[in-house]
N, C-alpha and C. Protein backbone atom coordinates (compact mmCIF):
# COMPACT_ATOMS: atom_id res chain seq x y z
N UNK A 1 -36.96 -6.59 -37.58
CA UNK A 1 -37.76 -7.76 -37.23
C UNK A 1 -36.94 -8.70 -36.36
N UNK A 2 -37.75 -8.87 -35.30
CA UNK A 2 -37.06 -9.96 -34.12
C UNK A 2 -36.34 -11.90 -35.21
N UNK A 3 -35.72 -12.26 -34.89
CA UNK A 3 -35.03 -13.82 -35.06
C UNK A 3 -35.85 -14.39 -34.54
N UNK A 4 -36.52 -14.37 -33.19
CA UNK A 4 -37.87 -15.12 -32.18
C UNK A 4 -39.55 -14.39 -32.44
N UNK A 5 -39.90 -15.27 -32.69
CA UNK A 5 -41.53 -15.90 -32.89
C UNK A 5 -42.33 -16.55 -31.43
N UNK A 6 -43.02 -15.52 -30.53
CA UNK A 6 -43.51 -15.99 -29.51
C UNK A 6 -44.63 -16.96 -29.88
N UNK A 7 -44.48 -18.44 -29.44
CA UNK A 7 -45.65 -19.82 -29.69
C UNK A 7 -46.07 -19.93 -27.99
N UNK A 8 -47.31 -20.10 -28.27
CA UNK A 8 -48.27 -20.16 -27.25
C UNK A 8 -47.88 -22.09 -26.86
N UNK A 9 -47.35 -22.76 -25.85
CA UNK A 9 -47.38 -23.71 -25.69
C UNK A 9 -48.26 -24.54 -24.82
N UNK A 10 -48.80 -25.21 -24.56
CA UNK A 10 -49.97 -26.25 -23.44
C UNK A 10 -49.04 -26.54 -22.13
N UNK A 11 -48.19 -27.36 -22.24
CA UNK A 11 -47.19 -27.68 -21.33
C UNK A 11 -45.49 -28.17 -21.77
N UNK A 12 -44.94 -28.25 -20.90
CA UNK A 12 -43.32 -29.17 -20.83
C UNK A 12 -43.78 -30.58 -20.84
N UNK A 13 -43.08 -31.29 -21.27
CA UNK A 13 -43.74 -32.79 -21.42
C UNK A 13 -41.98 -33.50 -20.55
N UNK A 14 -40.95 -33.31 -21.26
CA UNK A 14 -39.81 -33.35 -21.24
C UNK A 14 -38.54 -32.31 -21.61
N UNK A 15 -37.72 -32.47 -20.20
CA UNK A 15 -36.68 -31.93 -20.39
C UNK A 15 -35.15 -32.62 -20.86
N UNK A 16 -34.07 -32.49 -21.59
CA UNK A 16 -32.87 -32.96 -21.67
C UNK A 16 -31.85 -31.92 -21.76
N UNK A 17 -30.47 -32.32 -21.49
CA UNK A 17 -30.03 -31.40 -21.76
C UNK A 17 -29.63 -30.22 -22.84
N UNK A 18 -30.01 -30.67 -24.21
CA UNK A 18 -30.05 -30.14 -24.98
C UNK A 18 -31.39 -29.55 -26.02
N UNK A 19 -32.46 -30.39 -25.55
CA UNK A 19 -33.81 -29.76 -26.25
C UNK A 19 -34.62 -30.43 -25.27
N UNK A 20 -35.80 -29.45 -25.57
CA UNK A 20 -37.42 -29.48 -24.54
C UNK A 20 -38.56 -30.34 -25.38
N UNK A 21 -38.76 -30.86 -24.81
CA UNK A 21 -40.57 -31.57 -25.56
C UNK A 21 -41.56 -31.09 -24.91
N UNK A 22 -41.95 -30.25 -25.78
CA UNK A 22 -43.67 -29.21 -25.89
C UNK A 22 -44.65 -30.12 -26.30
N UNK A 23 -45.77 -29.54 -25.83
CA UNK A 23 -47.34 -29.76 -26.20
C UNK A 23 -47.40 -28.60 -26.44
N UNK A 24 -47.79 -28.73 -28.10
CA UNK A 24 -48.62 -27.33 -28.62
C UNK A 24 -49.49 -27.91 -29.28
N UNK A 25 -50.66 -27.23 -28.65
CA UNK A 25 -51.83 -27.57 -29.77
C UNK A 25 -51.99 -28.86 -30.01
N UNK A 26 -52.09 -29.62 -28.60
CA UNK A 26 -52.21 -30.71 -28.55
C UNK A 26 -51.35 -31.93 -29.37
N UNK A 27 -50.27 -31.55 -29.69
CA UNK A 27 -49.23 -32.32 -30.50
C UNK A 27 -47.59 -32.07 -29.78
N UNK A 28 -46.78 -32.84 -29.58
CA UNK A 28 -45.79 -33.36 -28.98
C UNK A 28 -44.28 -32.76 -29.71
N UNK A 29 -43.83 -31.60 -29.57
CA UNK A 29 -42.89 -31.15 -30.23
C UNK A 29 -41.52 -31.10 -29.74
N UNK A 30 -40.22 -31.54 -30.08
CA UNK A 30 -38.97 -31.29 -29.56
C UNK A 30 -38.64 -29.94 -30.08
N UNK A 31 -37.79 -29.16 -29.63
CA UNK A 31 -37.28 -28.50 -29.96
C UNK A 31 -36.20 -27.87 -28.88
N UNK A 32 -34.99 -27.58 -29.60
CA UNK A 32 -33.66 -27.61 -29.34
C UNK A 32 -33.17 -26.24 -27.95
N UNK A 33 -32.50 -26.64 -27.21
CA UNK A 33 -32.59 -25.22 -26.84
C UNK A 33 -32.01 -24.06 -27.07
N UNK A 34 -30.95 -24.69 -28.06
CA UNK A 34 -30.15 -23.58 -28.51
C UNK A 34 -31.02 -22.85 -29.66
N UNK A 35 -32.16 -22.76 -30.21
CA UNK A 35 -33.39 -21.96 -30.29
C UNK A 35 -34.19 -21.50 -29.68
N UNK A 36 -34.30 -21.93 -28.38
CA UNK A 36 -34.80 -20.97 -28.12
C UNK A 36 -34.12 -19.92 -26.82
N UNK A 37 -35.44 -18.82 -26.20
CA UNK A 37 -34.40 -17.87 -25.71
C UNK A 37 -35.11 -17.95 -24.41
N UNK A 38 -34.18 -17.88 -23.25
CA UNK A 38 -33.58 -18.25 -22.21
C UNK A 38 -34.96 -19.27 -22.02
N UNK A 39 -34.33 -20.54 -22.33
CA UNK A 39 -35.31 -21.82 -22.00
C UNK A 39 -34.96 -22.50 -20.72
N UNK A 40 -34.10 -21.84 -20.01
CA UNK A 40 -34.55 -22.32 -17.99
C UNK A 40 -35.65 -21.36 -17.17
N UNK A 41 -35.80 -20.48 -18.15
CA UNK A 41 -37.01 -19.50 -17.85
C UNK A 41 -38.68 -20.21 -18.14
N UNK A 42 -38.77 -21.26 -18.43
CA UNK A 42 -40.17 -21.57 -18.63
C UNK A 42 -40.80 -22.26 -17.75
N UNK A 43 -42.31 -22.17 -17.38
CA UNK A 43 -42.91 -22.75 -16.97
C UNK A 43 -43.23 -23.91 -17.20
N UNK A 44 -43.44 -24.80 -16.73
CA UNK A 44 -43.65 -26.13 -17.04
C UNK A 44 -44.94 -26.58 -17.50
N UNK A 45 -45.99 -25.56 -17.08
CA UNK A 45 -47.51 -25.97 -17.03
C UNK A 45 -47.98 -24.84 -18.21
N UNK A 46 -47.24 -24.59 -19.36
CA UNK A 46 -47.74 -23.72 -20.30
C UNK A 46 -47.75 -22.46 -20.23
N UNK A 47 -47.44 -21.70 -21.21
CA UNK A 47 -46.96 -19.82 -21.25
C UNK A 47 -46.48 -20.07 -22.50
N UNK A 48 -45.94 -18.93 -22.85
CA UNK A 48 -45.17 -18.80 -24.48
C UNK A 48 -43.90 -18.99 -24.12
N UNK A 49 -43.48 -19.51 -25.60
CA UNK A 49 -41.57 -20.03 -25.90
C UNK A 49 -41.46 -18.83 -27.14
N UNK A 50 -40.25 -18.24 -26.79
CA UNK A 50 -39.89 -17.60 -27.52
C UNK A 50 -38.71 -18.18 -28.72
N UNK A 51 -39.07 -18.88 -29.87
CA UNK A 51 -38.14 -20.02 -31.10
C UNK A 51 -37.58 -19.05 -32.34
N UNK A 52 -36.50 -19.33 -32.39
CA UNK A 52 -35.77 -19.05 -33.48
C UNK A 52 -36.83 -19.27 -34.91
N UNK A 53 -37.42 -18.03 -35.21
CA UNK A 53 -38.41 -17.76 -36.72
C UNK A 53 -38.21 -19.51 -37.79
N UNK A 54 -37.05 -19.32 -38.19
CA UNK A 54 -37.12 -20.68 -39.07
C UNK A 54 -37.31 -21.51 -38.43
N UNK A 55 -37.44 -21.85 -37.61
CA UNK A 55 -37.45 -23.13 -36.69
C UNK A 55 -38.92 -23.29 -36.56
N UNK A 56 -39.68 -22.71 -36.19
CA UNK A 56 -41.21 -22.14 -36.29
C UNK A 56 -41.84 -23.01 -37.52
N UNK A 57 -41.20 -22.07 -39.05
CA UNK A 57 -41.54 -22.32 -39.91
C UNK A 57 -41.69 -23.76 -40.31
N UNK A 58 -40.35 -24.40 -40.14
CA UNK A 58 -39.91 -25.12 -40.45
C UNK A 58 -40.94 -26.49 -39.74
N UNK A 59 -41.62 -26.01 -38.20
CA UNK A 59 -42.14 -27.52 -37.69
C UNK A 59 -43.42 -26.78 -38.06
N UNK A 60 -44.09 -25.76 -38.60
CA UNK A 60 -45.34 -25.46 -39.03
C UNK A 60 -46.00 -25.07 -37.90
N UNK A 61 -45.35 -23.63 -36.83
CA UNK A 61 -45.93 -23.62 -36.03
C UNK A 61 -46.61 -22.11 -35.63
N UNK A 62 -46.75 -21.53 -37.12
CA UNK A 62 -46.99 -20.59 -36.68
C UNK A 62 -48.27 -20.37 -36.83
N UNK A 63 -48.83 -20.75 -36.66
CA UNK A 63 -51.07 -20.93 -36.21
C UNK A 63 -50.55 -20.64 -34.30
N UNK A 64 -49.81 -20.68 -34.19
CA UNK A 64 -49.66 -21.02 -32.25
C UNK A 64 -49.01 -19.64 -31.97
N UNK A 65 -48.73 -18.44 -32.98
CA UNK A 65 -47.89 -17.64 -32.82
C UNK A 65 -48.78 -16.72 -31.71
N UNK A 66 -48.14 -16.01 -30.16
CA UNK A 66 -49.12 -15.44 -29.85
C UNK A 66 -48.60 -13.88 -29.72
């Protein structure tokens, strides 16, 4: 079983250097980038993030799993 949980995201809201702010499912999520996997690879205007499984769990995001 994979460590990453593909989440269907809306858009990039914000970038920093160390974590991204998502719109999923119409709600405003940080998350770190050292969870996820290769996060200079994303689109800005929505596609899937590939997140470290507990991390998922942990912000309750797996209804978004695609």
């Amino acid at each position: 079983m994979s460590d990453y949980l593909d989440i269907k995201y809306d858009k990039i809201i914000r970038k920093t250097e160390l974590a991204i702010l998502f719109e999923i499912g119409g709600e405003e999520h940080w998350l770190p980038k050292s969870q996820i996997e290769n996060p200079d690879q994303l689109e800005d205007d929505g596609g899937d993030v590939s997140v470290q499984f507990w991390l998922v769990v942990e912000k309750g995001l797996e209804g978004y799993a695609s």
